[in-house]
N, C-alpha and C. Protein backbone atom coordinates (compact mmCIF):
# COMPACT_ATOMS: atom_id res chain seq x y z
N UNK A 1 122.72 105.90 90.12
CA UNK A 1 121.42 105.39 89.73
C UNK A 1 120.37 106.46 90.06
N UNK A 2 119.47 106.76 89.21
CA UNK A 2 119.12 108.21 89.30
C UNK A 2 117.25 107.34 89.96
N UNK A 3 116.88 108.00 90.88
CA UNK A 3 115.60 107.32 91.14
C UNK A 3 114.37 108.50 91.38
N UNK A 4 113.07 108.12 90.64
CA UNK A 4 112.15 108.71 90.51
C UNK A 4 110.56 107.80 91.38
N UNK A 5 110.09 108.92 91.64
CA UNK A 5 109.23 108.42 92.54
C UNK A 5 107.52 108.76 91.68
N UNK A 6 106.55 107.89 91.22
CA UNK A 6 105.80 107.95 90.59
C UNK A 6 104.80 108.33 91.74
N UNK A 7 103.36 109.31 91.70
CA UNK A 7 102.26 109.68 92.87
C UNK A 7 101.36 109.80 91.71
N UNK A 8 100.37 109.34 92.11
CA UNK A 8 99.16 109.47 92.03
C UNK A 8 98.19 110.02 93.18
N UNK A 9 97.81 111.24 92.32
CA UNK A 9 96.65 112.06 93.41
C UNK A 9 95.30 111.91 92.88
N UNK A 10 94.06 111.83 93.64
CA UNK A 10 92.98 111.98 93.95
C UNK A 10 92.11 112.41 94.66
N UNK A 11 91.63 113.75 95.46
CA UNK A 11 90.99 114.16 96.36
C UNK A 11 91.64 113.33 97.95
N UNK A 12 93.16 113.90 97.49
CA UNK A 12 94.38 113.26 98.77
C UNK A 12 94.81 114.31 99.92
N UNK A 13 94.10 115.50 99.57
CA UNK A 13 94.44 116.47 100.78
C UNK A 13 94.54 115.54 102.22
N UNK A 14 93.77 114.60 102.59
CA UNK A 14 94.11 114.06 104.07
C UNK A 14 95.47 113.81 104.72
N UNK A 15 95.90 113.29 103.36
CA UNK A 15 96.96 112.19 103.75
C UNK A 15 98.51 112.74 103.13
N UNK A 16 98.14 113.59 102.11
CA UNK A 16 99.21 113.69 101.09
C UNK A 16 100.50 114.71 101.72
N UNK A 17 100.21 115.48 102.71
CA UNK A 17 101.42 115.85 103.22
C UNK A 17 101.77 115.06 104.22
N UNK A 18 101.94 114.27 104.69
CA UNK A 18 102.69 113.36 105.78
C UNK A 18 103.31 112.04 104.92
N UNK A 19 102.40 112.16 103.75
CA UNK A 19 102.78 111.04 102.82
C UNK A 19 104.35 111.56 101.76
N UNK A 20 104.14 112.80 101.24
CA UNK A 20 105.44 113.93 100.90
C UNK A 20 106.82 113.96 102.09
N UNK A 21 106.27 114.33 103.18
CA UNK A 21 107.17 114.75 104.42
C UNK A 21 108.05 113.17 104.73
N UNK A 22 107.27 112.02 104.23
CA UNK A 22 107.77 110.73 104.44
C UNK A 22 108.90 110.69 103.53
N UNK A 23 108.41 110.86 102.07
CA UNK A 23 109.48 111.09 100.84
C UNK A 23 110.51 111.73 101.20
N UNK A 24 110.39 113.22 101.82
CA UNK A 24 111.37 113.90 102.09
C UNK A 24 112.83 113.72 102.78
N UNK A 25 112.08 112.88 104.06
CA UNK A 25 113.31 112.29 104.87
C UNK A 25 113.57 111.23 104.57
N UNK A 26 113.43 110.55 103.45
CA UNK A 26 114.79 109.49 103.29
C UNK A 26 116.00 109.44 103.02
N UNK A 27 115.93 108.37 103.97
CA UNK A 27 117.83 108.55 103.41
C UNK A 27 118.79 108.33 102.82
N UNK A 28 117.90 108.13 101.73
CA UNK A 28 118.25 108.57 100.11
C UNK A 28 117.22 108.59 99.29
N UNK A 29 117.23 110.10 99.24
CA UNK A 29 116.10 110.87 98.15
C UNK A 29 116.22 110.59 97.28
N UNK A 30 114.92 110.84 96.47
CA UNK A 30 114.60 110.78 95.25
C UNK A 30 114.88 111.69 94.60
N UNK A 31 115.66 111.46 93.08
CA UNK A 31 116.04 112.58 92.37
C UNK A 31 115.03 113.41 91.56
N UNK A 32 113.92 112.63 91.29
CA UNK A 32 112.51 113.39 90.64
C UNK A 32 111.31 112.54 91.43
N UNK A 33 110.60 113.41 92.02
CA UNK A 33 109.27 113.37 92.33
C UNK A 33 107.93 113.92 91.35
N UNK A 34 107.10 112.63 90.35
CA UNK A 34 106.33 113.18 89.27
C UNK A 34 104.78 112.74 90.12
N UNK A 35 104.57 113.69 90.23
CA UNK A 35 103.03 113.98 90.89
C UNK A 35 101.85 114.16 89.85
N UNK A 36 101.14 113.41 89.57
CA UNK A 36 99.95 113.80 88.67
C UNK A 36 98.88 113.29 89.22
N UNK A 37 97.98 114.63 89.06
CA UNK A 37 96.86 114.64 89.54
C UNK A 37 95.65 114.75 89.01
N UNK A 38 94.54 113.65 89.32
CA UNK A 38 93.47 113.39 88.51
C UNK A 38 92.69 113.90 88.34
N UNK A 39 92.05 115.29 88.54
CA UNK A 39 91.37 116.25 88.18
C UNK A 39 90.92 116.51 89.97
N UNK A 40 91.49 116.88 91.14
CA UNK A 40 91.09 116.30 92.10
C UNK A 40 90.31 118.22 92.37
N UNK A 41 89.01 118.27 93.14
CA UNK A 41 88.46 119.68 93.54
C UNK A 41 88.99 119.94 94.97
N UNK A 42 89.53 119.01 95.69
CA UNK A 42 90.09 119.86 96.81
C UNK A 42 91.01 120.83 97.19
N UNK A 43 92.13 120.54 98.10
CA UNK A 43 93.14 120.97 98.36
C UNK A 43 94.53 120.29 97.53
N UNK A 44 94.64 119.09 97.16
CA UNK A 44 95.92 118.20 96.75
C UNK A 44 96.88 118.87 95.93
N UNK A 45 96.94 119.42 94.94
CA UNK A 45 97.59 120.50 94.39
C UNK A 45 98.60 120.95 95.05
N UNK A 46 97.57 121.89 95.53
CA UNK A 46 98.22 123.36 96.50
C UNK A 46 98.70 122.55 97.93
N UNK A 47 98.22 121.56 97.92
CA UNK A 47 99.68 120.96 99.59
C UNK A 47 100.68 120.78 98.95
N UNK A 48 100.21 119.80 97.57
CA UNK A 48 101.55 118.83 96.97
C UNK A 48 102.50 120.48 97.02
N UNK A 49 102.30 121.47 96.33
CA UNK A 49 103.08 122.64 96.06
C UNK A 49 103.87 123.11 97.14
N UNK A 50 102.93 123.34 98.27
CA UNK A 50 103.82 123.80 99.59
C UNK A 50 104.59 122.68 100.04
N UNK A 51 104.31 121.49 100.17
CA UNK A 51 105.37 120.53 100.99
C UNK A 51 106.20 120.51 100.20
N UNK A 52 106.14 120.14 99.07
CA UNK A 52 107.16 119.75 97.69
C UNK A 52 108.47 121.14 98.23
N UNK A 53 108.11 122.31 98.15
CA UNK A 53 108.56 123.69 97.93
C UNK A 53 108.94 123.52 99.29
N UNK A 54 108.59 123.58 100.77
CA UNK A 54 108.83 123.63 101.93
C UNK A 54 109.85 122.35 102.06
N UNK A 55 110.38 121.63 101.30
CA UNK A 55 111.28 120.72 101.41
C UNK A 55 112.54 120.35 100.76
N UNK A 56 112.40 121.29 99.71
CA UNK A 56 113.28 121.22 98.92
C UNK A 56 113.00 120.00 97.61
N UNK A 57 111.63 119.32 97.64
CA UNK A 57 111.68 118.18 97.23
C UNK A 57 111.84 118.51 95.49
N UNK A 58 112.51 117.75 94.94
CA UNK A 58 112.33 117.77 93.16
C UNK A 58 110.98 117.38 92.64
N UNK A 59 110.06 118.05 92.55
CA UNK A 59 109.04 117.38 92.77
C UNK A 59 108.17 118.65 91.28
N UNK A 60 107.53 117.40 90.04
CA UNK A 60 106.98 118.01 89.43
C UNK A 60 105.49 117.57 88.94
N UNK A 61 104.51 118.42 89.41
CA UNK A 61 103.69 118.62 89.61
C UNK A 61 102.40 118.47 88.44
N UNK A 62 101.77 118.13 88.29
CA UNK A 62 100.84 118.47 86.59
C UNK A 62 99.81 117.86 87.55
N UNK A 63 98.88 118.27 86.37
CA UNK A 63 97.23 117.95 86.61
C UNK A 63 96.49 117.20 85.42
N UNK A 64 95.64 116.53 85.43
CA UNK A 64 95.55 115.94 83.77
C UNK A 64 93.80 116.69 83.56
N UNK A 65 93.65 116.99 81.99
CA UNK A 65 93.22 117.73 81.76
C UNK A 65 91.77 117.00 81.92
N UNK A 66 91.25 115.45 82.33
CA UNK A 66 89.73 114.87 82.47
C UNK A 66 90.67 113.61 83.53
N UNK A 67 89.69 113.48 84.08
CA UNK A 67 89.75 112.13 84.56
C UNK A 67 90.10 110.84 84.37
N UNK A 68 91.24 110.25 84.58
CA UNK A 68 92.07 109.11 83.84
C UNK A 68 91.51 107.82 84.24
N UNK A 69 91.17 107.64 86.10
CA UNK A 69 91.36 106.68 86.78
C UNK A 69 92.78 106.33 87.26
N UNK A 70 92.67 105.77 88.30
CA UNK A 70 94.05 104.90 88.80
C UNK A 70 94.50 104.33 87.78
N UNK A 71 94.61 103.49 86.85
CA UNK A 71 95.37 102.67 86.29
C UNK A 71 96.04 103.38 85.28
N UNK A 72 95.47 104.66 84.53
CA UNK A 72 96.05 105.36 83.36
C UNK A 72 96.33 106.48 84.08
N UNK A 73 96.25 106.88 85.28
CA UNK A 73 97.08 107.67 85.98
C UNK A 73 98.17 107.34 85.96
N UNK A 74 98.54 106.50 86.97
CA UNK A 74 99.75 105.83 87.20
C UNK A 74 100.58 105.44 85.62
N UNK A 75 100.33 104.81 85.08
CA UNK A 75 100.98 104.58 83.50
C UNK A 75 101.29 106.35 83.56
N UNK A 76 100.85 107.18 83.14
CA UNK A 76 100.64 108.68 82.23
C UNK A 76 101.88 108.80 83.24
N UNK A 77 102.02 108.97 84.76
CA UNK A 77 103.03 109.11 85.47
C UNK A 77 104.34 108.35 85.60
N UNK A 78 104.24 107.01 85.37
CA UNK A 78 105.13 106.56 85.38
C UNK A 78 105.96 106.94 83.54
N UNK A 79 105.43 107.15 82.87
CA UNK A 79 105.87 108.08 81.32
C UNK A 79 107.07 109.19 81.56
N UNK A 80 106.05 109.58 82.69
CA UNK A 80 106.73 111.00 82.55
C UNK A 80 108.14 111.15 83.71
N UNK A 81 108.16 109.77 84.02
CA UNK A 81 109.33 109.96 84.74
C UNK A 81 110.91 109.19 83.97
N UNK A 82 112.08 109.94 84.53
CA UNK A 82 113.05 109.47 84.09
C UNK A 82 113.98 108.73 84.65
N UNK A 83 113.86 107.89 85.77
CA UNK A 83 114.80 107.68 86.79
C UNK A 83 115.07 105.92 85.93
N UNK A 84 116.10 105.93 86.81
CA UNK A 84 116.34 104.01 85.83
C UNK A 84 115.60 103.16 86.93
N UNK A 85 115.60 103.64 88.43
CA UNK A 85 114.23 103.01 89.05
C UNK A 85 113.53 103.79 89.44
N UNK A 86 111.94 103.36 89.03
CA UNK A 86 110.34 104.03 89.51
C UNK A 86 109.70 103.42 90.80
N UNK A 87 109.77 104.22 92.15
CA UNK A 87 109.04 103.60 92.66
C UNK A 87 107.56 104.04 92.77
N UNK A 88 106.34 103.64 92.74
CA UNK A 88 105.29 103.82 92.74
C UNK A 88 104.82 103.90 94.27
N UNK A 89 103.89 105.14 94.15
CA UNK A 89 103.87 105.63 95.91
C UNK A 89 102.05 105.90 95.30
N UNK A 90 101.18 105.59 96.43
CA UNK A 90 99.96 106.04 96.42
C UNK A 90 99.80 107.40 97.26
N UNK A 91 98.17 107.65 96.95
CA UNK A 91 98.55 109.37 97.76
C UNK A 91 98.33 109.31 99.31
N UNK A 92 97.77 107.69 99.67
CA UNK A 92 97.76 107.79 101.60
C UNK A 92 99.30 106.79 101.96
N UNK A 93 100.21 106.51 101.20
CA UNK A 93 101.20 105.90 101.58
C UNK A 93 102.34 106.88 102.80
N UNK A 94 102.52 106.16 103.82
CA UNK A 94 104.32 106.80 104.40
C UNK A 94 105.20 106.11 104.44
N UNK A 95 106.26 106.44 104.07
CA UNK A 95 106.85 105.56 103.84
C UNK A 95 108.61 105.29 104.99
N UNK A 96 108.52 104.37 105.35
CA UNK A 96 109.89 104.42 106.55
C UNK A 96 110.55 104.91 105.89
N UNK A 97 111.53 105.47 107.05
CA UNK A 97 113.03 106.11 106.44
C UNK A 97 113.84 105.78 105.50
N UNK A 98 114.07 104.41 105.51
CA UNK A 98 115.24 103.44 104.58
C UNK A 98 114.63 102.89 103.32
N UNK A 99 113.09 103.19 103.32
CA UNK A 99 112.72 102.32 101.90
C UNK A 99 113.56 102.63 100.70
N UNK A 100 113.77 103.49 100.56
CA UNK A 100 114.46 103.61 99.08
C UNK A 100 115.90 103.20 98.81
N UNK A 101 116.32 103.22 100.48
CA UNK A 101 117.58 102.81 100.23
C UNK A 101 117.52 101.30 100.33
N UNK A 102 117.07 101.06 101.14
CA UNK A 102 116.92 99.76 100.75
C UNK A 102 116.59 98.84 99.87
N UNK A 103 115.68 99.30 98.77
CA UNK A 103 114.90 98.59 98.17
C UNK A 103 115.98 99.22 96.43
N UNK A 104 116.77 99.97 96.95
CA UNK A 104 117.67 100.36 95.97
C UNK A 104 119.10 98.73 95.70
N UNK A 105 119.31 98.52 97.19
CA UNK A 105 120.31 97.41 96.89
C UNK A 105 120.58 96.82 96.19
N UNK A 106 119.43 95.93 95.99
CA UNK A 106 119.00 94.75 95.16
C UNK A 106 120.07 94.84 93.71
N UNK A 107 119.39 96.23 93.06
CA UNK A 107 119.61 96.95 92.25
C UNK A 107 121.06 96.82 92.37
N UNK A 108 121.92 97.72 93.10
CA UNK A 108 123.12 98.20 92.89
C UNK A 108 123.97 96.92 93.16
N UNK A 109 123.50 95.73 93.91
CA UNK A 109 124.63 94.87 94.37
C UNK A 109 124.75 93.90 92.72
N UNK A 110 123.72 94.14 91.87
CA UNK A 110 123.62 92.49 90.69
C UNK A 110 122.54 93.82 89.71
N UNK A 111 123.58 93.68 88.23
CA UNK A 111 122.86 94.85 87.29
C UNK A 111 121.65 93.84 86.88
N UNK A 112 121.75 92.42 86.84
CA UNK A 112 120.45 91.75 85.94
C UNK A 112 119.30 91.74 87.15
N UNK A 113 119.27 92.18 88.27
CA UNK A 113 117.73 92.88 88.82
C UNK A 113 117.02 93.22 88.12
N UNK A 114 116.19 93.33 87.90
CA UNK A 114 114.89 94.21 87.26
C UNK A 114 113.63 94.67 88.42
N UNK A 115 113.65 94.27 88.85
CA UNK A 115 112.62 93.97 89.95
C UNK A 115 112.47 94.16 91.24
N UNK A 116 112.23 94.71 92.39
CA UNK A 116 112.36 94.51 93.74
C UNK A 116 111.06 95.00 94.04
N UNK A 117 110.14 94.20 95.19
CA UNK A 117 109.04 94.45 95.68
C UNK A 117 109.08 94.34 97.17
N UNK A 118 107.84 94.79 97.48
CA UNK A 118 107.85 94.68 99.18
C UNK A 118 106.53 94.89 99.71
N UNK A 119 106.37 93.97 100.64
CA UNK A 119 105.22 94.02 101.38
C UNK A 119 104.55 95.53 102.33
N UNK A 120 103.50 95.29 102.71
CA UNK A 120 103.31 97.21 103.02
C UNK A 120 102.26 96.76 104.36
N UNK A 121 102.54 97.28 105.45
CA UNK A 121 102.18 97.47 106.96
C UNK A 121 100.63 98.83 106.19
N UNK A 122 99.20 97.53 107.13
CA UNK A 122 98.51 98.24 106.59
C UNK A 122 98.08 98.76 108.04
N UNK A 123 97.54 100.47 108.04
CA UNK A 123 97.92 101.04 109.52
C UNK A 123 96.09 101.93 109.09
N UNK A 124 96.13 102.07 110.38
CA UNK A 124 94.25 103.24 110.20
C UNK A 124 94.88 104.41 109.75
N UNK A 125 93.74 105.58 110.17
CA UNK A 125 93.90 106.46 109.94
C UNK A 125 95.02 107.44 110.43
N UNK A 126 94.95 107.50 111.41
CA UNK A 126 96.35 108.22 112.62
C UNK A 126 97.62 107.04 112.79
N UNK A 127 97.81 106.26 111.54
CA UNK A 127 99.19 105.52 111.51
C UNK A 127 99.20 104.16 112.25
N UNK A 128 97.89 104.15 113.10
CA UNK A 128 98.18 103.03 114.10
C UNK A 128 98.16 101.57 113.28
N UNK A 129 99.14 100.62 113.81
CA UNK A 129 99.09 99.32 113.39
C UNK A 129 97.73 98.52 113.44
N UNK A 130 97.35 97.76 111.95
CA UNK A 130 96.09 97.08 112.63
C UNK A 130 96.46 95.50 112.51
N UNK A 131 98.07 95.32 112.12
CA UNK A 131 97.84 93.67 112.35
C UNK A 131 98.10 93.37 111.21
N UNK A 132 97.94 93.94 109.95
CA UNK A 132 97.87 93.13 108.53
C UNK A 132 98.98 93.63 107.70
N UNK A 133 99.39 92.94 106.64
CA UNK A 133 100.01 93.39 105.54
C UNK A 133 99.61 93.42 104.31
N UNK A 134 99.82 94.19 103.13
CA UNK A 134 99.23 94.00 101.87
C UNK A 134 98.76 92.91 101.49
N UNK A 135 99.95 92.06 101.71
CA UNK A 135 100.21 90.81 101.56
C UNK A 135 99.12 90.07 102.36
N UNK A 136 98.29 90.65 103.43
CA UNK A 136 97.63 89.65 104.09
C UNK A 136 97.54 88.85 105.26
N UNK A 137 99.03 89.24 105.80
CA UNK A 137 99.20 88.37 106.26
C UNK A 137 99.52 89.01 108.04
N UNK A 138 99.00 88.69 108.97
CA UNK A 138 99.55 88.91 110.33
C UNK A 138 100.97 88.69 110.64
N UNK A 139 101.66 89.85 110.60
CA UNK A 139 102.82 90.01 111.10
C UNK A 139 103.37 89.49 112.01
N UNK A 140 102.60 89.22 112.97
CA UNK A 140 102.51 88.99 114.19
C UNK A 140 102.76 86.88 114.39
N UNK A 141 102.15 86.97 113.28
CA UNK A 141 101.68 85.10 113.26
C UNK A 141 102.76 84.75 112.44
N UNK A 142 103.41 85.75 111.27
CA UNK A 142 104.47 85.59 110.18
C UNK A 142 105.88 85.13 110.91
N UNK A 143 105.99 86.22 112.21
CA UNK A 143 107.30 86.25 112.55
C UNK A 143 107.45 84.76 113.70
N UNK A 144 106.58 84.36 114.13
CA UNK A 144 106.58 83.22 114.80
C UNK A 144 107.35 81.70 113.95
């Protein structure tokens, strides 16, 4: 099962190499990494290039020629990828070690899957936990 990882960049220099370096060590990589980037003036590019390259990652790179927005970013990227699953990664996401393998199962144990989602640990700036999930919900109050 060949898996591709969809990014969307935007003036992501902060975040976007620890967010790559996350991709990198799973433990089970992605066979294409499609990076497109929204016309961004910073640095995002030229990290995506060195981490991508400093990792060995499959990772292909474009820039779009005006400003799309998030929503026709992501579509234009998810196009250009070929994997039979897309996972969609933002440019401040990290992602644990096992997500892909895990979230691959679903998939490999029953072919009529289509689908697998997952909730996302929302953390500050330096990673720290603040309590919430995408979803909303206190982790903390969930697991009780």
């Amino acid at each position: 099962m060949k898996v591709s990882v969809a990014i969307c960049t935007y003036q992501g220099e902060q975040f976007l190499a620890e967010q790559l370096d996350s991709i990198a060590r799973q433990t089970r990589r992605p066979d294409e990494v499609v990076l497109l980037d929204d016309c961004s003036t910073d640095a995002t590019v030229e990290i995506a290039r060195s981490v991508a390259a400093s990792f060995g990652l499959p990772c292909r790179i474009q820039s779009n020629e005006r400003r799309l927005g998030v929503e026709e970013n992501f579509s234009q990227a998810m196009l250009r990828t070929s994997g039979d699953v897309v996972f969609f990664c933002d440019q401040d996401d990290v992602w644990k070690p096992q997500k892909i393998e895990r979230m691959l199962a679903p998939f490999e144990a029953d072919p009529e899957v289509t689908l697998v989602y997952s909730d996302g640990e929302i953390v500050g700036p330096k990673l720290e936990p603040t309590g919430y999930t995408l979803f909303g919900k206190n982790p903390q109050k969930h697991l009780e």
